[in-house]
PDB file of N, CA and C in Angstrom:
ATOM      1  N   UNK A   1      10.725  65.645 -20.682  1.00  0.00           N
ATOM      2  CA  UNK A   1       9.418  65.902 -21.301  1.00  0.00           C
ATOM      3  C   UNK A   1       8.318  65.815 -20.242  1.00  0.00           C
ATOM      4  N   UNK A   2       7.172  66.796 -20.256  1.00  0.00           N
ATOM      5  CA  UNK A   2       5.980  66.490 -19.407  1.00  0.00           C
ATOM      6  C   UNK A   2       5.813  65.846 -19.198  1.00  0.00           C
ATOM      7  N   UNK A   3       4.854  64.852 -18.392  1.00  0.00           N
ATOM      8  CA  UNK A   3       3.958  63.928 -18.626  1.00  0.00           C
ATOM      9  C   UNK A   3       2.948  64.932 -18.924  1.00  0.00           C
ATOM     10  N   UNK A   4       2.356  65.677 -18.893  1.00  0.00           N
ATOM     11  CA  UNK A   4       1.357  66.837 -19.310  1.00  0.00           C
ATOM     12  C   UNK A   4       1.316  67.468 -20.778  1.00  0.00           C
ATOM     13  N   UNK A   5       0.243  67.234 -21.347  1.00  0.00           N
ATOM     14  CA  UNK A   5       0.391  67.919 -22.284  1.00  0.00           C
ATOM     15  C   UNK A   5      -0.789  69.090 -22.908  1.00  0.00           C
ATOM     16  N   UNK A   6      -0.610  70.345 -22.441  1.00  0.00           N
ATOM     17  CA  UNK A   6      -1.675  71.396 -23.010  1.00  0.00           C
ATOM     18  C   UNK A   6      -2.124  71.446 -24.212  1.00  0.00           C
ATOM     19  N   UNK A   7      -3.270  72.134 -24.207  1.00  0.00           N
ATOM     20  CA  UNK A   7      -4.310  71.969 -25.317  1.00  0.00           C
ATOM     21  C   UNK A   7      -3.886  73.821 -25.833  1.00  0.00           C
ATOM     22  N   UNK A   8      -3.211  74.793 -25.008  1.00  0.00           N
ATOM     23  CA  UNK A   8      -3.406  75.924 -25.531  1.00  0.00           C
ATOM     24  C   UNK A   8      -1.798  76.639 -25.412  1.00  0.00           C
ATOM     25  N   UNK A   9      -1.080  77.364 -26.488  1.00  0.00           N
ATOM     26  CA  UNK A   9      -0.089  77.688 -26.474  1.00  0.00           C
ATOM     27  C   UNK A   9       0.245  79.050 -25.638  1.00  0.00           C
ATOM     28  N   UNK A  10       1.421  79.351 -24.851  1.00  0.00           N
ATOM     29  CA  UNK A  10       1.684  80.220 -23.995  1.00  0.00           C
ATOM     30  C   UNK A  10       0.920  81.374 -24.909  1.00  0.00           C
ATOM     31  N   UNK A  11       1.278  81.795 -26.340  1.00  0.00           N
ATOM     32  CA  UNK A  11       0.522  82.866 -26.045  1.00  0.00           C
ATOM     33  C   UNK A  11      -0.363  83.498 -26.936  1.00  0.00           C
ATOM     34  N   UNK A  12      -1.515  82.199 -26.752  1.00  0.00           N
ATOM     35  CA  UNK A  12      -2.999  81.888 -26.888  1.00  0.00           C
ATOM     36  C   UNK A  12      -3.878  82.405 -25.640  1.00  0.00           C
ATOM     37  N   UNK A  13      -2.568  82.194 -24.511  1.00  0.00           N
ATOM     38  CA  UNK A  13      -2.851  82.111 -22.530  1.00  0.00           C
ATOM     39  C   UNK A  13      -3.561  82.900 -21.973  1.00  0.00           C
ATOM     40  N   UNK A  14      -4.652  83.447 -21.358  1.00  0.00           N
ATOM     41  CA  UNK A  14      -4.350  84.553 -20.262  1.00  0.00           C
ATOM     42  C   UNK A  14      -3.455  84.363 -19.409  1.00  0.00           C
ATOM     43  N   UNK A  15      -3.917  85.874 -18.890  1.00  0.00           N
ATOM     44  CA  UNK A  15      -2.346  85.815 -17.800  1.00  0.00           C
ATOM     45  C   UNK A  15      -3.522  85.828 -16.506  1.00  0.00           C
ATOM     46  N   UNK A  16      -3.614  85.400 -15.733  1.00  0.00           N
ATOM     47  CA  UNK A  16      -4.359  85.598 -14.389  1.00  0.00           C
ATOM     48  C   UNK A  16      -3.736  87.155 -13.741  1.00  0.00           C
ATOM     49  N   UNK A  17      -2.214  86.925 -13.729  1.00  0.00           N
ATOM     50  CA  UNK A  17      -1.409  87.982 -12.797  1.00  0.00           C
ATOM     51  C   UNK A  17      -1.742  89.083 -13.239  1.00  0.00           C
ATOM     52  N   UNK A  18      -2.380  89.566 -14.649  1.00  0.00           N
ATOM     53  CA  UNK A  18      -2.504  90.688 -15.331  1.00  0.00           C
ATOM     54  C   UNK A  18      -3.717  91.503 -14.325  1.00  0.00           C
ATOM     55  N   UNK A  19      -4.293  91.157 -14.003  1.00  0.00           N
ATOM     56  CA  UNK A  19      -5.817  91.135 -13.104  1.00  0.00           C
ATOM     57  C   UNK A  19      -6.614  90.778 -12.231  1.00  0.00           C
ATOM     58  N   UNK A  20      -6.896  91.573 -11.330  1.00  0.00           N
ATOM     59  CA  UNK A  20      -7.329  90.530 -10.100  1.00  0.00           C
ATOM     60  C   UNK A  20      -6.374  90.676  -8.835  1.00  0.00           C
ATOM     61  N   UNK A  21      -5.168  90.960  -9.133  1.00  0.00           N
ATOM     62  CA  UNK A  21      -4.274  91.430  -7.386  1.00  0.00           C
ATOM     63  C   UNK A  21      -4.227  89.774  -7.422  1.00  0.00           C
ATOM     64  N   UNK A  22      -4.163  90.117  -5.603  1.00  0.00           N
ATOM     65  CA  UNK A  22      -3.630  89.030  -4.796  1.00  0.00           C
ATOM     66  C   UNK A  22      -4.481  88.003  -4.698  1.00  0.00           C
ATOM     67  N   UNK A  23      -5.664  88.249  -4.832  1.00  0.00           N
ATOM     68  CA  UNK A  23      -6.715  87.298  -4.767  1.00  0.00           C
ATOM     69  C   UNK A  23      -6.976  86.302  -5.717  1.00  0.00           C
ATOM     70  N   UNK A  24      -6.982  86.427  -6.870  1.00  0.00           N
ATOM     71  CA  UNK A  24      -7.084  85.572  -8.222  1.00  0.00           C
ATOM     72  C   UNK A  24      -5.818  85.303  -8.379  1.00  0.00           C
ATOM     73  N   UNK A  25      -4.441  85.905  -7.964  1.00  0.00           N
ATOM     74  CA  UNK A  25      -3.420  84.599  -7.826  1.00  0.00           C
ATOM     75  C   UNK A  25      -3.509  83.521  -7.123  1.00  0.00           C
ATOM     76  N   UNK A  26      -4.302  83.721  -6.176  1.00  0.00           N
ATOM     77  CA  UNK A  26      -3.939  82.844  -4.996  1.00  0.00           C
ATOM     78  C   UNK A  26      -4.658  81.899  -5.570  1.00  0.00           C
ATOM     79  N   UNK A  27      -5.905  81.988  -6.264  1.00  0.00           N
ATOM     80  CA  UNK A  27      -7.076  81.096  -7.021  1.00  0.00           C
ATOM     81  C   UNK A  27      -6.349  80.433  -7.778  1.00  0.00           C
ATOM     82  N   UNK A  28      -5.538  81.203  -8.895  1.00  0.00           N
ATOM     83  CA  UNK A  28      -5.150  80.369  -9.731  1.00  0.00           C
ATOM     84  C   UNK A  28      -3.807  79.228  -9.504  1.00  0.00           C
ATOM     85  N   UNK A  29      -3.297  79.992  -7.932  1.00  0.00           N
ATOM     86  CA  UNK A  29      -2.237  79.133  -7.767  1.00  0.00           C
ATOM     87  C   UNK A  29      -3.218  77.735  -7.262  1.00  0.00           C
ATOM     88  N   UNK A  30      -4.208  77.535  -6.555  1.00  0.00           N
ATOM     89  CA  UNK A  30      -4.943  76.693  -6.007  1.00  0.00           C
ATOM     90  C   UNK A  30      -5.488  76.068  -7.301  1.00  0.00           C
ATOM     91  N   UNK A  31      -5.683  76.371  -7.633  1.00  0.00           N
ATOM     92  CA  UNK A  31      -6.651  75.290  -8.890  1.00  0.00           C
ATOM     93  C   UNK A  31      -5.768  75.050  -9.996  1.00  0.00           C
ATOM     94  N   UNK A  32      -4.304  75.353 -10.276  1.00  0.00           N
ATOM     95  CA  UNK A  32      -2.892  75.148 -10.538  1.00  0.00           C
ATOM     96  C   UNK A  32      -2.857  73.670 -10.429  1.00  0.00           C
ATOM     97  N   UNK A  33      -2.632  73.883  -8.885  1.00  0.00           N
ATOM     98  CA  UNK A  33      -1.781  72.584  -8.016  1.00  0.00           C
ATOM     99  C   UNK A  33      -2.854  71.271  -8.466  1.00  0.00           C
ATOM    100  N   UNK A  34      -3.999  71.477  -8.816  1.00  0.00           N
ATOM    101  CA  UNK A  34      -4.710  70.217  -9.054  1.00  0.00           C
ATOM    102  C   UNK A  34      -4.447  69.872 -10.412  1.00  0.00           C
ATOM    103  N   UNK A  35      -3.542  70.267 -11.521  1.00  0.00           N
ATOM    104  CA  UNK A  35      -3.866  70.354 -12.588  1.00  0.00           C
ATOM    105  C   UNK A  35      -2.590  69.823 -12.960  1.00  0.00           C
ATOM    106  N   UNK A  36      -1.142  69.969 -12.216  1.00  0.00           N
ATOM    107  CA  UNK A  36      -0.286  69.579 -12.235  1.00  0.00           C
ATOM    108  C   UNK A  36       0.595  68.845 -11.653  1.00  0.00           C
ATOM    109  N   UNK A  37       1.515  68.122 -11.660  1.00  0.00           N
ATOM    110  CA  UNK A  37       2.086  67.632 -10.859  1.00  0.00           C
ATOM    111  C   UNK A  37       3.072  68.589 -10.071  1.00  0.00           C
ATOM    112  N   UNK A  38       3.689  68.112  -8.781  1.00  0.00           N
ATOM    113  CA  UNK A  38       4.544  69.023  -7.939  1.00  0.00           C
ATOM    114  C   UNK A  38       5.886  68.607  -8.424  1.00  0.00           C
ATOM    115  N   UNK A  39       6.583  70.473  -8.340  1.00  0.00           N
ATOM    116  CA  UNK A  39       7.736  70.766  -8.876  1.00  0.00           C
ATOM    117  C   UNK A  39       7.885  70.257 -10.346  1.00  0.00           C
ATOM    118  N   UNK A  40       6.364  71.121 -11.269  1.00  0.00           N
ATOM    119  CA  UNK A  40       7.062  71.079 -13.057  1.00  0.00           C
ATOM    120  C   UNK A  40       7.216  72.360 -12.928  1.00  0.00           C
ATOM    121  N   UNK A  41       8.279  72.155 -14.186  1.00  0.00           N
ATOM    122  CA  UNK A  41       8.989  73.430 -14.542  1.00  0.00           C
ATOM    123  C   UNK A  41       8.268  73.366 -15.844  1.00  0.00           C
ATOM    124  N   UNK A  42       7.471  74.225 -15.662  1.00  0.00           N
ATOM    125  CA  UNK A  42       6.391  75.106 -16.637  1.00  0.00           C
ATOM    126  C   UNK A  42       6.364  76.278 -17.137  1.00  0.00           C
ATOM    127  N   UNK A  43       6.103  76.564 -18.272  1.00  0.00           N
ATOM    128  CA  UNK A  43       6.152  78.581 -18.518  1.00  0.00           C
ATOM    129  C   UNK A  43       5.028  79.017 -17.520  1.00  0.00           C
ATOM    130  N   UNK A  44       5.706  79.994 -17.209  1.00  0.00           N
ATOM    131  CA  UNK A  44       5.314  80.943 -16.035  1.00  0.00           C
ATOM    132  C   UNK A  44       4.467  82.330 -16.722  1.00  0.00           C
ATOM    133  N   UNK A  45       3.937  82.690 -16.204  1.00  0.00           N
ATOM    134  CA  UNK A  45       2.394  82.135 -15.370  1.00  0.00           C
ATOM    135  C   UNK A  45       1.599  81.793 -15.687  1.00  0.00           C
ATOM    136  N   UNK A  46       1.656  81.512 -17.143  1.00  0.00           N
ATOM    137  CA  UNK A  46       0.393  80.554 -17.880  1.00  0.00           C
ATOM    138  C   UNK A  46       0.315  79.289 -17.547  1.00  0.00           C
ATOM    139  N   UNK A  47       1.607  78.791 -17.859  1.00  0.00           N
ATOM    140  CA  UNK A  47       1.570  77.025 -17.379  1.00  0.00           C
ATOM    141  C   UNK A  47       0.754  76.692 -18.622  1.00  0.00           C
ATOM    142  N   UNK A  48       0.622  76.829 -19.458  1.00  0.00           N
ATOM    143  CA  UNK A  48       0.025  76.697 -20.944  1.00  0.00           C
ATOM    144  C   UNK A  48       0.615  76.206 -21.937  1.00  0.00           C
ATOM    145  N   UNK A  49       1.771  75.441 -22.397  1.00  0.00           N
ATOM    146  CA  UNK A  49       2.099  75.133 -23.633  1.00  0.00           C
ATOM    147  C   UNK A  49       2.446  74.254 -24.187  1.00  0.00           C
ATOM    148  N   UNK A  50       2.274  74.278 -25.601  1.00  0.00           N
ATOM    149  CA  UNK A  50       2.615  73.124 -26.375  1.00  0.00           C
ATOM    150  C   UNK A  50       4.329  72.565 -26.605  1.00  0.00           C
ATOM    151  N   UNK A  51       4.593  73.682 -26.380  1.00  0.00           N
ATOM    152  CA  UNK A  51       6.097  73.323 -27.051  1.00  0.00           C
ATOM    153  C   UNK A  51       7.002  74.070 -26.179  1.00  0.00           C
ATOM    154  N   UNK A  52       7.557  73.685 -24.821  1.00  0.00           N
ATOM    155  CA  UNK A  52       8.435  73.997 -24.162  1.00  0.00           C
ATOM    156  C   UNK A  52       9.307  74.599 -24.276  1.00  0.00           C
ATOM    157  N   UNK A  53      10.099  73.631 -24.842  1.00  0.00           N
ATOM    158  CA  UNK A  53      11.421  73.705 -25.377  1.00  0.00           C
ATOM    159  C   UNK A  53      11.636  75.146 -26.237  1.00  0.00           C
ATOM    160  N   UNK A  54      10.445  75.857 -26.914  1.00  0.00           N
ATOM    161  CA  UNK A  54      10.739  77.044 -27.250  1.00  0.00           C
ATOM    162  C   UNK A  54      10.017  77.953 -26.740  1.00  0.00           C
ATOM    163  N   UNK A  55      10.193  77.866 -25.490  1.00  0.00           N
ATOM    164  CA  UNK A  55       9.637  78.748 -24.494  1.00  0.00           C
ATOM    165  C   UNK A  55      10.120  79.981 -23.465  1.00  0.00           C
ATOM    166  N   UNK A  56      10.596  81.012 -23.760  1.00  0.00           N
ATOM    167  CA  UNK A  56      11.348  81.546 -22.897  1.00  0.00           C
ATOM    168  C   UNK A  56      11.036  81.495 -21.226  1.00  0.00           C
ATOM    169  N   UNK A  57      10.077  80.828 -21.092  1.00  0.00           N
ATOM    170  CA  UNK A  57       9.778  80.656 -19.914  1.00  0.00           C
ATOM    171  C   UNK A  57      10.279  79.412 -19.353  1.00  0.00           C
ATOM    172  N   UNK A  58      10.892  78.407 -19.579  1.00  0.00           N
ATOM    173  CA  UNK A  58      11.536  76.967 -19.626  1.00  0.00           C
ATOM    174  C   UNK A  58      12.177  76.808 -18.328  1.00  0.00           C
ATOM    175  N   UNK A  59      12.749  78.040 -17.755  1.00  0.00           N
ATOM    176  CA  UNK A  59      13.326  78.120 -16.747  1.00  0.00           C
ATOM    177  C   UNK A  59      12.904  77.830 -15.430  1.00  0.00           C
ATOM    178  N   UNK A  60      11.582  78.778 -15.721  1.00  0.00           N
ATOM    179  CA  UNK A  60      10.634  78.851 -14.265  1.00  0.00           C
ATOM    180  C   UNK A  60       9.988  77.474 -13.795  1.00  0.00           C
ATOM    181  N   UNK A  61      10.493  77.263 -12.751  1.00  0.00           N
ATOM    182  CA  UNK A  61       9.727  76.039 -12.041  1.00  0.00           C
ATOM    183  C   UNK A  61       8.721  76.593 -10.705  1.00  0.00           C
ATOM    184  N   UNK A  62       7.522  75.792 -10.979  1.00  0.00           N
ATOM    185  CA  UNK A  62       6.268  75.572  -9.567  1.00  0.00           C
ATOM    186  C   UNK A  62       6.732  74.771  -9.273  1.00  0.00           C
ATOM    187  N   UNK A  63       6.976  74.741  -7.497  1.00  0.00           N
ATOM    188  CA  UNK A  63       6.768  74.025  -6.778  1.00  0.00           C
ATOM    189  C   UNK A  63       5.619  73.956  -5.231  1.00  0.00           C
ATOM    190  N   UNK A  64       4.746  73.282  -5.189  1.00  0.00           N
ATOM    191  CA  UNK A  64       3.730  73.245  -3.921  1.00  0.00           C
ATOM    192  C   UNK A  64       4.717  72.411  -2.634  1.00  0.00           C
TER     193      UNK A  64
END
């Protein structure tokens, strides 16, 4: 289980990657890393949710 727990469900989310190129990933990977701890395995690329466990994203892990 997290220690983290979001306020908004994957897909409530924006997507950053949808828009913006390379540049606003790189933002959102940076202001990411303050928000989480290193190496959670979070839904990807929101990093947004309430309920993991039914997440098809469960898989994907950040690591800094």
């Amino acid at each position: 289980m997290n220690r983290y727990r979001y306020l908004v469900r994957l897909e409530d989310a924006v997507n950053p990657f949808e828009f913006g190129g390379k540049a606003a990933q790189l933002n959102f990977a940076i202001k990411l890393k303050l928000l989480v701890p290193k190496g959670l395995c979070s839904p990807m690329p929101a990093l947004i949710n309430l309920y993991p466990e039914k997440s098809p994203w469960k898989k994907s892990c950040i690591s800094f």
